[in-house]
C-alpha atoms as a PDB file:
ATOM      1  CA  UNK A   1      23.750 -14.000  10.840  1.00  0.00           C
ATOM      2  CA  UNK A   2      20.940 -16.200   9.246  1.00  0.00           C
ATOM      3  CA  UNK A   3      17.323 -15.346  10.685  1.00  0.00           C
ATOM      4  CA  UNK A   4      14.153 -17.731   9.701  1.00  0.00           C
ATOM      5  CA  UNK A   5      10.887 -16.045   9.860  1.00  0.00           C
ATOM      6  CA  UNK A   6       7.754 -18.139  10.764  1.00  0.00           C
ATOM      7  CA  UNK A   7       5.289 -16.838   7.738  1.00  0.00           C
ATOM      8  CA  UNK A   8       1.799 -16.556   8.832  1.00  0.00           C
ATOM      9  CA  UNK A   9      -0.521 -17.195   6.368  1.00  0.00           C
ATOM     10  CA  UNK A  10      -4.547 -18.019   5.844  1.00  0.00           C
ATOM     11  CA  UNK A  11      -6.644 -18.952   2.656  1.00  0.00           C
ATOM     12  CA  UNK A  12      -3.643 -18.513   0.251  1.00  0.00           C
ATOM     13  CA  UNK A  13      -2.756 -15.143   1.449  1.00  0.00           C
ATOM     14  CA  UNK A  14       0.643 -13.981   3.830  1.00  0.00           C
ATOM     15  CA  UNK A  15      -0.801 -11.937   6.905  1.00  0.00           C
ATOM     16  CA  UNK A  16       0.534  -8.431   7.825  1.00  0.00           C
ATOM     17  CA  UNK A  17       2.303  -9.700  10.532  1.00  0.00           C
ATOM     18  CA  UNK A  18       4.828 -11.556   8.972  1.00  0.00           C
ATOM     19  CA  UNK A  19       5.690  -8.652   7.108  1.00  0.00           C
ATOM     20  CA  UNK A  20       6.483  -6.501  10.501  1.00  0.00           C
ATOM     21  CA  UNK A  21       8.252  -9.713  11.162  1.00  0.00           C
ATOM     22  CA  UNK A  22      10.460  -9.356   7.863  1.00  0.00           C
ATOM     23  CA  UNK A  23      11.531  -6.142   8.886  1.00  0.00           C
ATOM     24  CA  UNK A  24      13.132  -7.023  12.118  1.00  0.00           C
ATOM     25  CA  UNK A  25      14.789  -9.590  11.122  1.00  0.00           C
ATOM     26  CA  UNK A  26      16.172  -7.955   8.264  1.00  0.00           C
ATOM     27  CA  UNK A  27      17.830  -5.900  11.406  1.00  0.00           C
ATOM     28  CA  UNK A  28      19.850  -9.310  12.268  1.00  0.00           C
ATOM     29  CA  UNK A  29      21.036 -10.117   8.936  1.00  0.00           C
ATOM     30  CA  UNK A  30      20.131 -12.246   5.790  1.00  0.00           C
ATOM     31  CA  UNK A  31      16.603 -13.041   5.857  1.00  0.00           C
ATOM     32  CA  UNK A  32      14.605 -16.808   5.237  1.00  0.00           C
ATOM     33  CA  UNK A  33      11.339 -17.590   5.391  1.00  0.00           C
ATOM     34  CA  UNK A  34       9.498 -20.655   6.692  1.00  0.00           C
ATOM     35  CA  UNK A  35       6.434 -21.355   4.504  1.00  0.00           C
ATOM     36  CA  UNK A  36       4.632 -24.770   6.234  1.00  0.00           C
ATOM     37  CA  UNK A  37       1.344 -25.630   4.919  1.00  0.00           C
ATOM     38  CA  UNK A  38      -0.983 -27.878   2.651  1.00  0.00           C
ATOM     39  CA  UNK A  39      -0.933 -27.325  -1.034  1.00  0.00           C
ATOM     40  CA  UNK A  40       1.282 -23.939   0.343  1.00  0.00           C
ATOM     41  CA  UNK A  41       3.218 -23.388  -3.276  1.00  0.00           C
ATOM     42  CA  UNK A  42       1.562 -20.137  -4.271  1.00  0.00           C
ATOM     43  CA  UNK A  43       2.359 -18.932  -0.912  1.00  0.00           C
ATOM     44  CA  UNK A  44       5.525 -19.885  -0.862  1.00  0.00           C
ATOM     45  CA  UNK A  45       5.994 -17.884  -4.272  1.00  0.00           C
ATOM     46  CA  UNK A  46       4.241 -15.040  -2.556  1.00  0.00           C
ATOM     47  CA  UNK A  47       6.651 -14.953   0.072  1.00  0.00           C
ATOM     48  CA  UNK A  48       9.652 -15.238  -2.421  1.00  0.00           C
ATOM     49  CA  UNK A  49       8.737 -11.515  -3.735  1.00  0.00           C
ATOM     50  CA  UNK A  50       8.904  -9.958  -0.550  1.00  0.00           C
ATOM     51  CA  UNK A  51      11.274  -7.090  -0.259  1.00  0.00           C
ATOM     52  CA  UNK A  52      14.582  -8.041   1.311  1.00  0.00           C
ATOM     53  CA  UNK A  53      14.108 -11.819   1.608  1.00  0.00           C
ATOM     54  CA  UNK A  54      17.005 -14.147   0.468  1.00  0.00           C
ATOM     55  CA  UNK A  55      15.240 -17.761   0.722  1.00  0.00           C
ATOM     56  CA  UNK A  56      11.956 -19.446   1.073  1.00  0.00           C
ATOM     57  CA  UNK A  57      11.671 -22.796   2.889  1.00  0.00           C
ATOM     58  CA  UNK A  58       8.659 -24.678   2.090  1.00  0.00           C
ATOM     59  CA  UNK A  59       7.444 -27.540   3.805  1.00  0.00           C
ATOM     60  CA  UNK A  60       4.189 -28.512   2.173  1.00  0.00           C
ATOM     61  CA  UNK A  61       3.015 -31.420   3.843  1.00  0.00           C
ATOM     62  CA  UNK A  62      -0.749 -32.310   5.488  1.00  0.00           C
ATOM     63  CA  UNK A  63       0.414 -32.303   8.672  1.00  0.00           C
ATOM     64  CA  UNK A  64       1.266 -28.442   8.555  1.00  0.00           C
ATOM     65  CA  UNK A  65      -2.317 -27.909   7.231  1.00  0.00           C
ATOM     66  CA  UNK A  66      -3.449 -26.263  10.484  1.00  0.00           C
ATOM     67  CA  UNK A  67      -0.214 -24.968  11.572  1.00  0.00           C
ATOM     68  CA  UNK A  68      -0.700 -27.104  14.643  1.00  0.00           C
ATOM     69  CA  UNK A  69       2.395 -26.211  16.825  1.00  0.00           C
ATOM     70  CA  UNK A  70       3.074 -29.673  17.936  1.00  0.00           C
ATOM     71  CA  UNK A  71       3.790 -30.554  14.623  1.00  0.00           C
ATOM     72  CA  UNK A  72       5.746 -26.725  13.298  1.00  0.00           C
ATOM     73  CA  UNK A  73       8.309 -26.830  16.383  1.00  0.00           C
ATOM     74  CA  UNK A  74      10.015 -29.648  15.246  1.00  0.00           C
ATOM     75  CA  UNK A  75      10.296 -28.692  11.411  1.00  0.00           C
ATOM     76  CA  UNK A  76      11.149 -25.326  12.606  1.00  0.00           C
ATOM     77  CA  UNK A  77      14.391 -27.060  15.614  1.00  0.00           C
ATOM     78  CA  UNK A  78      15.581 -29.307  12.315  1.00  0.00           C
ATOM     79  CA  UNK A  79      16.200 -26.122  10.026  1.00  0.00           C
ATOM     80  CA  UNK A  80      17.907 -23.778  13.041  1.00  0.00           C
ATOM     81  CA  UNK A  81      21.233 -25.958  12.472  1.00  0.00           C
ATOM     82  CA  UNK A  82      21.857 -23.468   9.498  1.00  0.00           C
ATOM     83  CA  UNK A  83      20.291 -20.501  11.524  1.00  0.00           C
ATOM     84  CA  UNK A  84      21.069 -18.129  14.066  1.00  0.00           C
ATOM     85  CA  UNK A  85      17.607 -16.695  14.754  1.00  0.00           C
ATOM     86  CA  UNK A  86      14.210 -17.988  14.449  1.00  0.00           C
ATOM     87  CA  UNK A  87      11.596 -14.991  14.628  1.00  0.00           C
ATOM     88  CA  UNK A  88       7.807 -15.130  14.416  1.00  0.00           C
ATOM     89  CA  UNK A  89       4.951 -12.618  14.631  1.00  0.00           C
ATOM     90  CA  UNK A  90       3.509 -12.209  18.049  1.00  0.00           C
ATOM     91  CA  UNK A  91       0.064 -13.487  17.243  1.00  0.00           C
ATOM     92  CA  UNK A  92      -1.959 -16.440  18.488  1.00  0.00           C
ATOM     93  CA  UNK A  93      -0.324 -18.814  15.898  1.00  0.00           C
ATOM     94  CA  UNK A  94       3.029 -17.410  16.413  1.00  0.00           C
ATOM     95  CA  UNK A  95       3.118 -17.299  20.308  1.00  0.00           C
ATOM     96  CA  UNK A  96       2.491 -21.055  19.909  1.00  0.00           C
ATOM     97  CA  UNK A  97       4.855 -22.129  17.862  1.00  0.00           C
ATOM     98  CA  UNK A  98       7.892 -19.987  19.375  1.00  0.00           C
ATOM     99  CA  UNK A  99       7.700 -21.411  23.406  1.00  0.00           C
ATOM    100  CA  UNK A 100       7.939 -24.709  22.114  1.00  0.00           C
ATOM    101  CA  UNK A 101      10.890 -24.014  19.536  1.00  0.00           C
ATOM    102  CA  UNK A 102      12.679 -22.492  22.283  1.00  0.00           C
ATOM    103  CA  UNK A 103      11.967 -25.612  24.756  1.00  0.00           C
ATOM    104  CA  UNK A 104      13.508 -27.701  21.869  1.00  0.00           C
ATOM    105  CA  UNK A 105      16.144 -25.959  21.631  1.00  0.00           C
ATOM    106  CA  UNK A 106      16.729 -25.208  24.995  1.00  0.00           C
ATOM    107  CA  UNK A 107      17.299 -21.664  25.081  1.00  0.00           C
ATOM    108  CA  UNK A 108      15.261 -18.356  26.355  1.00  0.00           C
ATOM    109  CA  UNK A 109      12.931 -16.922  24.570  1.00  0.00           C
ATOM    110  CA  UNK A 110      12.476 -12.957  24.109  1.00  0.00           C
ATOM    111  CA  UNK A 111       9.230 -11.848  23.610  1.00  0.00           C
ATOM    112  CA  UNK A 112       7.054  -9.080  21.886  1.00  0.00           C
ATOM    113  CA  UNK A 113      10.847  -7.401  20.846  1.00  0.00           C
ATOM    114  CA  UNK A 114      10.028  -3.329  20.116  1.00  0.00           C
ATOM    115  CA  UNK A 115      13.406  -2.810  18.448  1.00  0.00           C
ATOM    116  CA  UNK A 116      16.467  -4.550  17.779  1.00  0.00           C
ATOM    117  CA  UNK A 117      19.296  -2.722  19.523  1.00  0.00           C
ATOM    118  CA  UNK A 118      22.195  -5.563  18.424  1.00  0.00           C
ATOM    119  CA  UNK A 119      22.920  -9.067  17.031  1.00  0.00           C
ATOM    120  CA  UNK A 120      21.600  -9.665  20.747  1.00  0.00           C
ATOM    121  CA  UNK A 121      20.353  -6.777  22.434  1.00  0.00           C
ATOM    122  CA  UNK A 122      16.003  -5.645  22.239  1.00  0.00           C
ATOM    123  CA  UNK A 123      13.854  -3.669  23.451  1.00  0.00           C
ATOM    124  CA  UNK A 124      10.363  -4.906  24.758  1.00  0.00           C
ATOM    125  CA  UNK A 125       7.476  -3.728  26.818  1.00  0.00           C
ATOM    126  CA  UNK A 126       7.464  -4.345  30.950  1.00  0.00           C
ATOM    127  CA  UNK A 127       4.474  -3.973  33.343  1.00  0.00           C
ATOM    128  CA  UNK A 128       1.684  -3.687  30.623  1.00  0.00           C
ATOM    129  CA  UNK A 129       4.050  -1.187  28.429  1.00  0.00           C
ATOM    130  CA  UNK A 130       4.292   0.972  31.355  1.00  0.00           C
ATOM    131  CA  UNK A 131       8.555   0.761  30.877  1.00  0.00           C
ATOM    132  CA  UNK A 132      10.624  -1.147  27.971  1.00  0.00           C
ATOM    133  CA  UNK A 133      13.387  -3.087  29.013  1.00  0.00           C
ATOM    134  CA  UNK A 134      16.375  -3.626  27.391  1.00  0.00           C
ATOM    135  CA  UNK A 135      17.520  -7.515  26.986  1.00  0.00           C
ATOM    136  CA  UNK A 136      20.485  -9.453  26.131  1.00  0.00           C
ATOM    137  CA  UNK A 137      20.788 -12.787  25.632  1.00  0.00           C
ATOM    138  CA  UNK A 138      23.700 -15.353  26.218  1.00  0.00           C
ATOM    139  CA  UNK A 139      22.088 -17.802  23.830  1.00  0.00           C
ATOM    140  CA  UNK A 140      23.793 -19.356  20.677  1.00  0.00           C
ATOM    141  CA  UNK A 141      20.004 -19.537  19.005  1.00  0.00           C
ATOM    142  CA  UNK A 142      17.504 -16.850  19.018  1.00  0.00           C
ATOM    143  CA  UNK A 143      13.877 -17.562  19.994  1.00  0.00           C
ATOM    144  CA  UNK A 144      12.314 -13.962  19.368  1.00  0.00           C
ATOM    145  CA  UNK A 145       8.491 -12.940  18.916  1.00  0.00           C
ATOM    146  CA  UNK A 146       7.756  -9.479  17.118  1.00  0.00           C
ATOM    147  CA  UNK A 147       5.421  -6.754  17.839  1.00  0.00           C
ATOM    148  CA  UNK A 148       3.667  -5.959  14.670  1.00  0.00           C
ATOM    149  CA  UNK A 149       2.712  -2.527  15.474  1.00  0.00           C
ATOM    150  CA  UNK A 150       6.461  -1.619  16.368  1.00  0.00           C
ATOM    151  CA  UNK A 151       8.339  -2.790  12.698  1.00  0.00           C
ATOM    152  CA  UNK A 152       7.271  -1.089   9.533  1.00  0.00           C
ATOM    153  CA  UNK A 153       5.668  -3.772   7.313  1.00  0.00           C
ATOM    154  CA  UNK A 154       8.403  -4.947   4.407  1.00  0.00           C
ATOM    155  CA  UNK A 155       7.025  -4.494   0.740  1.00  0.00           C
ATOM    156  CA  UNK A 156       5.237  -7.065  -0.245  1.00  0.00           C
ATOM    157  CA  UNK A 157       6.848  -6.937  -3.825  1.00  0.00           C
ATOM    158  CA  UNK A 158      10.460  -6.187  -5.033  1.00  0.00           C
ATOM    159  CA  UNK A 159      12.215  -9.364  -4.087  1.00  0.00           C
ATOM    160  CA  UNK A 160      13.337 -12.386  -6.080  1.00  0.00           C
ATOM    161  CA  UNK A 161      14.266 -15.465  -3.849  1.00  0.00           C
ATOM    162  CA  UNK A 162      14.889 -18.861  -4.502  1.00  0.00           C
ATOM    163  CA  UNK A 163      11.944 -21.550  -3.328  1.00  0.00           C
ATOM    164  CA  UNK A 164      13.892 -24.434  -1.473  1.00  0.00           C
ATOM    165  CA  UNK A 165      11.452 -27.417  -0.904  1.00  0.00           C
ATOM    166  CA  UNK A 166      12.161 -29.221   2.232  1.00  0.00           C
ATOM    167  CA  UNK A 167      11.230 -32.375   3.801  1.00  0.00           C
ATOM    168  CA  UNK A 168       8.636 -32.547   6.728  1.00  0.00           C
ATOM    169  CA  UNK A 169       8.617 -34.180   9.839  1.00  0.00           C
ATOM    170  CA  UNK A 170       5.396 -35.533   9.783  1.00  0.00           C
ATOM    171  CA  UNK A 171       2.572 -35.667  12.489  1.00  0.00           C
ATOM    172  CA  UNK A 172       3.623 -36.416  15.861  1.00  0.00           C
ATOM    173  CA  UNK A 173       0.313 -36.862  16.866  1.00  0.00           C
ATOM    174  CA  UNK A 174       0.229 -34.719  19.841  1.00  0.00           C
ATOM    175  CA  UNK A 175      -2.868 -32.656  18.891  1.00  0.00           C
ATOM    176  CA  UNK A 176      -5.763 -32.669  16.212  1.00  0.00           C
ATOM    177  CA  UNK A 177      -7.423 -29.950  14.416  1.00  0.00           C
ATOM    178  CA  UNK A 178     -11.575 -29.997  15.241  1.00  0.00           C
ATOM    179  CA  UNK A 179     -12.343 -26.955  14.036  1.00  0.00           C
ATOM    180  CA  UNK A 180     -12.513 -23.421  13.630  1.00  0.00           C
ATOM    181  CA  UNK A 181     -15.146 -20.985  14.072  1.00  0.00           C
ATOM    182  CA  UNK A 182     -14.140 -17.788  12.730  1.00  0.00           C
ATOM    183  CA  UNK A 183     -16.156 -14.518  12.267  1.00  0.00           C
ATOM    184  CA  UNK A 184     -16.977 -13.356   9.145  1.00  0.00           C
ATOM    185  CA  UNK A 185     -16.745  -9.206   8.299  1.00  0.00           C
ATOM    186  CA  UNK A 186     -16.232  -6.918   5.336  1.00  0.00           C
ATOM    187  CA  UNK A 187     -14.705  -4.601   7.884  1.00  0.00           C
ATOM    188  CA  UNK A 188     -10.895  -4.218   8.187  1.00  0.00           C
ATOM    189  CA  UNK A 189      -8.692  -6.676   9.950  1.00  0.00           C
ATOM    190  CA  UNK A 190      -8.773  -5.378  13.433  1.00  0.00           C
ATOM    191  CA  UNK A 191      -4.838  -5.281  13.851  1.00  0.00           C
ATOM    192  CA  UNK A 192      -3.813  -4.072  10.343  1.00  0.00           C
ATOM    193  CA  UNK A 193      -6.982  -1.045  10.132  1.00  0.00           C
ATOM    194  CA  UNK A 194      -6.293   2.738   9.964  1.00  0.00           C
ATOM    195  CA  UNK A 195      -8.698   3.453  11.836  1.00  0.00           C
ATOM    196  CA  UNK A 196     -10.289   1.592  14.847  1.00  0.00           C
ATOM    197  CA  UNK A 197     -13.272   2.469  16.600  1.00  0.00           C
ATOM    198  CA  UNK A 198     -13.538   0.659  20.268  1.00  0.00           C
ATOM    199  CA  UNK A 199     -16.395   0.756  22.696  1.00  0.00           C
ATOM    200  CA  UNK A 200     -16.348  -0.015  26.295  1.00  0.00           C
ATOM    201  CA  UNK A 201     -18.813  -0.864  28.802  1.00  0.00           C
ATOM    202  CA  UNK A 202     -20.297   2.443  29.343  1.00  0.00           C
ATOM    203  CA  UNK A 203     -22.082   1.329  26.440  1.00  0.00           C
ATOM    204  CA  UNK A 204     -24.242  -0.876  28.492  1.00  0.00           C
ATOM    205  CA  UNK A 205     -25.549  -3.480  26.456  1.00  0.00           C
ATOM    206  CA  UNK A 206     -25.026  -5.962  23.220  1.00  0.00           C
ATOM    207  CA  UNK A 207     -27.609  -3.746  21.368  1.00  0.00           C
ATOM    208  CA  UNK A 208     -26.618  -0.223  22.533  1.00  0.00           C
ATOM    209  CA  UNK A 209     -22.693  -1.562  21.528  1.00  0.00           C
ATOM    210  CA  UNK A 210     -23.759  -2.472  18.049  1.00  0.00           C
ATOM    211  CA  UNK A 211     -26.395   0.447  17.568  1.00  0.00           C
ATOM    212  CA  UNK A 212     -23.572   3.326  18.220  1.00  0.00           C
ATOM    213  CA  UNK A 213     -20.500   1.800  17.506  1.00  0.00           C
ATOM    214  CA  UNK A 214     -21.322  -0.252  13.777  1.00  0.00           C
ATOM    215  CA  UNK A 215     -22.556   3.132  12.013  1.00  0.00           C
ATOM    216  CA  UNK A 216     -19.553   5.090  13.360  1.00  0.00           C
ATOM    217  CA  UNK A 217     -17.383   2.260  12.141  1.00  0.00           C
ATOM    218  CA  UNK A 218     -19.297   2.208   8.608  1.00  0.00           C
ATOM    219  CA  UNK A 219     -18.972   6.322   8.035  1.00  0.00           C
ATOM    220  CA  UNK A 220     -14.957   5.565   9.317  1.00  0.00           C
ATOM    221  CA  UNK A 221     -14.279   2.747   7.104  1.00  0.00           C
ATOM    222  CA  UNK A 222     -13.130   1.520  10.192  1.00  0.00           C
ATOM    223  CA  UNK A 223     -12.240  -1.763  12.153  1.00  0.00           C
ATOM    224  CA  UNK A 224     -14.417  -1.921  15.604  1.00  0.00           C
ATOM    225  CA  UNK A 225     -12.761  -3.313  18.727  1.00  0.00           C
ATOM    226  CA  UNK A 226     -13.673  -3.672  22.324  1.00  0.00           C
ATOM    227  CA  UNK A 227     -12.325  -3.018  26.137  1.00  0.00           C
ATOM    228  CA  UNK A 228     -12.133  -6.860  28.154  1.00  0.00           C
ATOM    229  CA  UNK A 229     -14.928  -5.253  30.059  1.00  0.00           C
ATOM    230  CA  UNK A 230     -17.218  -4.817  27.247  1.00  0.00           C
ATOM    231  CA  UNK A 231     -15.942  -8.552  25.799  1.00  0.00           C
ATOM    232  CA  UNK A 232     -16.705  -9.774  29.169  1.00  0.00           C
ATOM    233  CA  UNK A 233     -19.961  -8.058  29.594  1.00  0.00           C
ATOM    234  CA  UNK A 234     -20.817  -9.833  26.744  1.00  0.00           C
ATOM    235  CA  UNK A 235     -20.984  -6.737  23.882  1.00  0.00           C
ATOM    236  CA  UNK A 236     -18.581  -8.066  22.248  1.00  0.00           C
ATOM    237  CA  UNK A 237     -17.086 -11.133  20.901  1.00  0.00           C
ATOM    238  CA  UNK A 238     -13.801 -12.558  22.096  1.00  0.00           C
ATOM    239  CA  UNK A 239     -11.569 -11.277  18.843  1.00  0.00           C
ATOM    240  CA  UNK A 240     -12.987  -7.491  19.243  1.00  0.00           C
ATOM    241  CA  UNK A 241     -10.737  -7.652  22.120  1.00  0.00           C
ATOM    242  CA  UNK A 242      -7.890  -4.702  22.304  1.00  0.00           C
ATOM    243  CA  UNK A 243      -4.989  -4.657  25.183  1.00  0.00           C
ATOM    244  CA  UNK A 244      -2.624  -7.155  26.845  1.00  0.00           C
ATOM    245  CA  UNK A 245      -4.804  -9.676  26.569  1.00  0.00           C
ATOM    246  CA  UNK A 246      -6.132  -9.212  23.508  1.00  0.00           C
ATOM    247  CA  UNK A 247      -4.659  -7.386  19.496  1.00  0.00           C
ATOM    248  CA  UNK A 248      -2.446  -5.350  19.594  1.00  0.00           C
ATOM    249  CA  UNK A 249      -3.421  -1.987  17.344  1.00  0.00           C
ATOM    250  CA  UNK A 250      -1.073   0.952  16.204  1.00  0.00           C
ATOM    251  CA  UNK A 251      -3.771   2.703  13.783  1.00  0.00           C
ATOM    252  CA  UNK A 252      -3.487   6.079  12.347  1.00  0.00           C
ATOM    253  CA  UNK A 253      -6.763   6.819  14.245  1.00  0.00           C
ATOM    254  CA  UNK A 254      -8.384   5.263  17.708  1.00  0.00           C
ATOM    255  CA  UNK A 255     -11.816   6.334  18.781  1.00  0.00           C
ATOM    256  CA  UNK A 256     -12.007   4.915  21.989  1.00  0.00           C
ATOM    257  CA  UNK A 257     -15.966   5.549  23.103  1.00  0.00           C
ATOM    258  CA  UNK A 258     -17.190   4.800  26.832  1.00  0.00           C
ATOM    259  CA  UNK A 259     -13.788   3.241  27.404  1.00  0.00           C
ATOM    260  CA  UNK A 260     -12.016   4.331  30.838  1.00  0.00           C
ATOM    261  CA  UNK A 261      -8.314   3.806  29.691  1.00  0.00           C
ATOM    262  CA  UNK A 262      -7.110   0.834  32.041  1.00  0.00           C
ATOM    263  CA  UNK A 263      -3.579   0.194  31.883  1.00  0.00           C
ATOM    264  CA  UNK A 264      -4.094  -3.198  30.389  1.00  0.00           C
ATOM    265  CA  UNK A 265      -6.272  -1.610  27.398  1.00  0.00           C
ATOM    266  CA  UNK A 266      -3.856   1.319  26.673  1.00  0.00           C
ATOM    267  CA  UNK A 267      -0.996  -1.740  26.658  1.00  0.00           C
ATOM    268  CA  UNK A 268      -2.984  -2.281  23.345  1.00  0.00           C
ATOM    269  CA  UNK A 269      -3.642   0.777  21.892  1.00  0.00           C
ATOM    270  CA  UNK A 270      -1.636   4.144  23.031  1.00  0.00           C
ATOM    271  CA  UNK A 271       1.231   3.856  19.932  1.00  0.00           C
ATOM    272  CA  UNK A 272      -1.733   4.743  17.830  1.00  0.00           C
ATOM    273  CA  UNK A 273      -0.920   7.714  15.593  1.00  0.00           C
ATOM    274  CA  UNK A 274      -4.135   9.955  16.954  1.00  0.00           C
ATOM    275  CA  UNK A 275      -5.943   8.777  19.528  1.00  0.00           C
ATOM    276  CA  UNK A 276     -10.094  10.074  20.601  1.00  0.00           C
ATOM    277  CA  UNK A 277     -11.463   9.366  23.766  1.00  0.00           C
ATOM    278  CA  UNK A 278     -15.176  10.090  24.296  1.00  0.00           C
ATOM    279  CA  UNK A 279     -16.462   9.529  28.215  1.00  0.00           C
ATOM    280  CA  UNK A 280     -18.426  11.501  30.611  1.00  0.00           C
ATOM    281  CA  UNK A 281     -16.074  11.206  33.438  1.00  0.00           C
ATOM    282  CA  UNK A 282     -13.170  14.283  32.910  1.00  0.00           C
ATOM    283  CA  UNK A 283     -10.967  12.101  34.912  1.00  0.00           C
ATOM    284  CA  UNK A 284     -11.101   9.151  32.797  1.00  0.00           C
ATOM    285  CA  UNK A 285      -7.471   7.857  32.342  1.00  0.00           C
ATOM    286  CA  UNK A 286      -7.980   7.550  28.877  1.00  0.00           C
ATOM    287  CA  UNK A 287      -7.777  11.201  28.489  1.00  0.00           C
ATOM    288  CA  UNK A 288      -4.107  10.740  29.472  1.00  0.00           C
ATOM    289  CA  UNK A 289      -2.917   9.387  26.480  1.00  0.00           C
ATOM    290  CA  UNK A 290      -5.853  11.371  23.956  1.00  0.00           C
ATOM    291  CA  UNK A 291      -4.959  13.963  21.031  1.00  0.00           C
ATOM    292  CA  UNK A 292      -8.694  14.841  21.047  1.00  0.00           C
ATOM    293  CA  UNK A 293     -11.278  14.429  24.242  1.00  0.00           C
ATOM    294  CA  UNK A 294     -14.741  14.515  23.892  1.00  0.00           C
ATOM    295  CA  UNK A 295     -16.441  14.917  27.915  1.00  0.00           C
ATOM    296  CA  UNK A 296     -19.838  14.149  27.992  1.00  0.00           C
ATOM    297  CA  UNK A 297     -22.615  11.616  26.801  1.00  0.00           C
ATOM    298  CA  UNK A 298     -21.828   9.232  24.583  1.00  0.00           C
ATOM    299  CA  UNK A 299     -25.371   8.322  23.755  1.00  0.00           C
ATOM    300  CA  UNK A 300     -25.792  12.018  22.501  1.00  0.00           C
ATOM    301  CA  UNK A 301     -22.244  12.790  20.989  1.00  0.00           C
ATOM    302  CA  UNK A 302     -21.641   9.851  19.198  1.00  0.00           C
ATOM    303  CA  UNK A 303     -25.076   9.582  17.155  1.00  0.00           C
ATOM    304  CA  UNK A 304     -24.442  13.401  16.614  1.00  0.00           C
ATOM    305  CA  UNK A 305     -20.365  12.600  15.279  1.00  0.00           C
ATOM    306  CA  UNK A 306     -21.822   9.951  13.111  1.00  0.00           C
ATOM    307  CA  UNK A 307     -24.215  12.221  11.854  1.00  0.00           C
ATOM    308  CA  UNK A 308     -22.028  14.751  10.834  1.00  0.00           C
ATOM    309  CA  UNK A 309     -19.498  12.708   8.958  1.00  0.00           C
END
């Protein structure tokens, strides 16, 4: 069984994802990567030393510059005549791309897989993680989107395959690229960190957020996230954003401060390796899924943690 893995990439460099992505598909069988970009060869030789990979397709064309799904789905449908499996990361990019290659092809597609049981039997979370389901599917092709946090990331070195230019399809012209306004930060990538620290709306304002939660980050080395309620409240921007609707995050450490453990936030946070919940209310339903609880207020205990560290 041939599997072709969608590699993520940005500013030269293959994200994390992909590499969780590697993993599972290595599960299926041989493994070949995708590589569509601009100017993509160094990427494309990155790709070709990670760990268990057989082949790298490139398509490096200016129409994959922005990996603008109109354009990817198509490239992607033309090489799944020698593939069994197509498999990307479930990120932004990646839960773009996928729904249209499996329109294409006209076939289901299985999302956010936690395991890969057979050549077509996964695992994958139900009712905001509350229960995993296990699917099958029928289909000749496979259409599957990965979990990060669930696969072990593949070694980015130890492999030797072959590059394989191929020909693009061009731009359909569906969409354009305007632009991109992306936040700057020496801090950790928010879904790759070991340790996270996440605020909620207990915090009560934009100031308060960044007063108690940035020097608890700094002393951590950590990432910061944020609850929807504090990203709606306006403390936080949009990509802070932990739970079903927002990253995904499996770090060795969560510090989850003010934050009341809604279903839809612990969907994004609760296969974290330790998890700390600081809130006044003993009841909180964060304290359900804690290692380490912390009851009372945050405005006094977390200057006094960061303090001590």
């Amino acid at each position: 069984m041939k599997t072709l893995v969608w590699v993520e990439h940005d500013k030269g460099a293959i994200k994390d994802a992909t590499l969780s992505a590697v993993t599972a598909a290595a599960k299926l069988g041989e493994v070949h990567l995708l590589v569509a970009g601009h100017n993509a060869g160094g990427v494309a030789e990155e790709a070709a030393r990670i760990a268990g990979v057989g082949k790298v397709h490139l398509a490096d064309d200016a129409a994959y510059a922005n990996a603008l799904a109109e354009n990817v789905a198509p490239l992607v449908v033309g090489l799944m005549a020698e593939h069994d499996a197509f498999v990307a990361p479930a990120t932004s990019t990646g839960k773009n791309i996928a729904p249209r290659v499996a329109a294409l092809l006209d076939v289901m597609q299985i999302s956010d897989i936690l395991s890969v049981e057979g050549p077509d039997s996964f695992t994958r979370p139900i009712y905001a993680g509350s229960a995993i389901a296990t699917v099958q599917s029928t289909d000749v092709k496979k259409v599957i989107t990965v979990r990060g946090t669930a696969f072990e990331k593949a070694a980015r070195d130890g492999g030797a395959a072959t590059v394989e230019a191929v020909p693009g399809v061009g731009d359909f012209g569906l969409s354009r690229f305007v632009g991109a306004e992306i936040s700057a930060s020496e801090r950790p990538e928010l879904t790759s960190a070991k340790v996270v620290v996440s605020g909620g709306r207990a915090l009560g304002s934009l100031e308060q957020f960044h007063a108690l939660i940035d020097p608890l980050a700094d002393k951590l080395g950590a990432a910061i996230g944020a609850s929807r309620a504090a990203v709606d409240a306006g403390y936080a921007p949009n990509d802070y954003q932990v739970g079903q609707t927002g990253k995904i995050v499996a770090p060795e450490v969560y510090v989850a401060v003010g934050i009341s453990g809604a279903i839809q936030h612990l969907a994004g946070m609760k296969d974290s390796g330790v998890i700390i919940a600081i809130n006044k209310d003993e009841d909180a339903p964060i304290f359900q899924v804690a290692d380490l609880g912390l009851v009372g207020d945050l405005f006094t205990i977390v200057p006094e943690l960061t303090e001590k560290l």
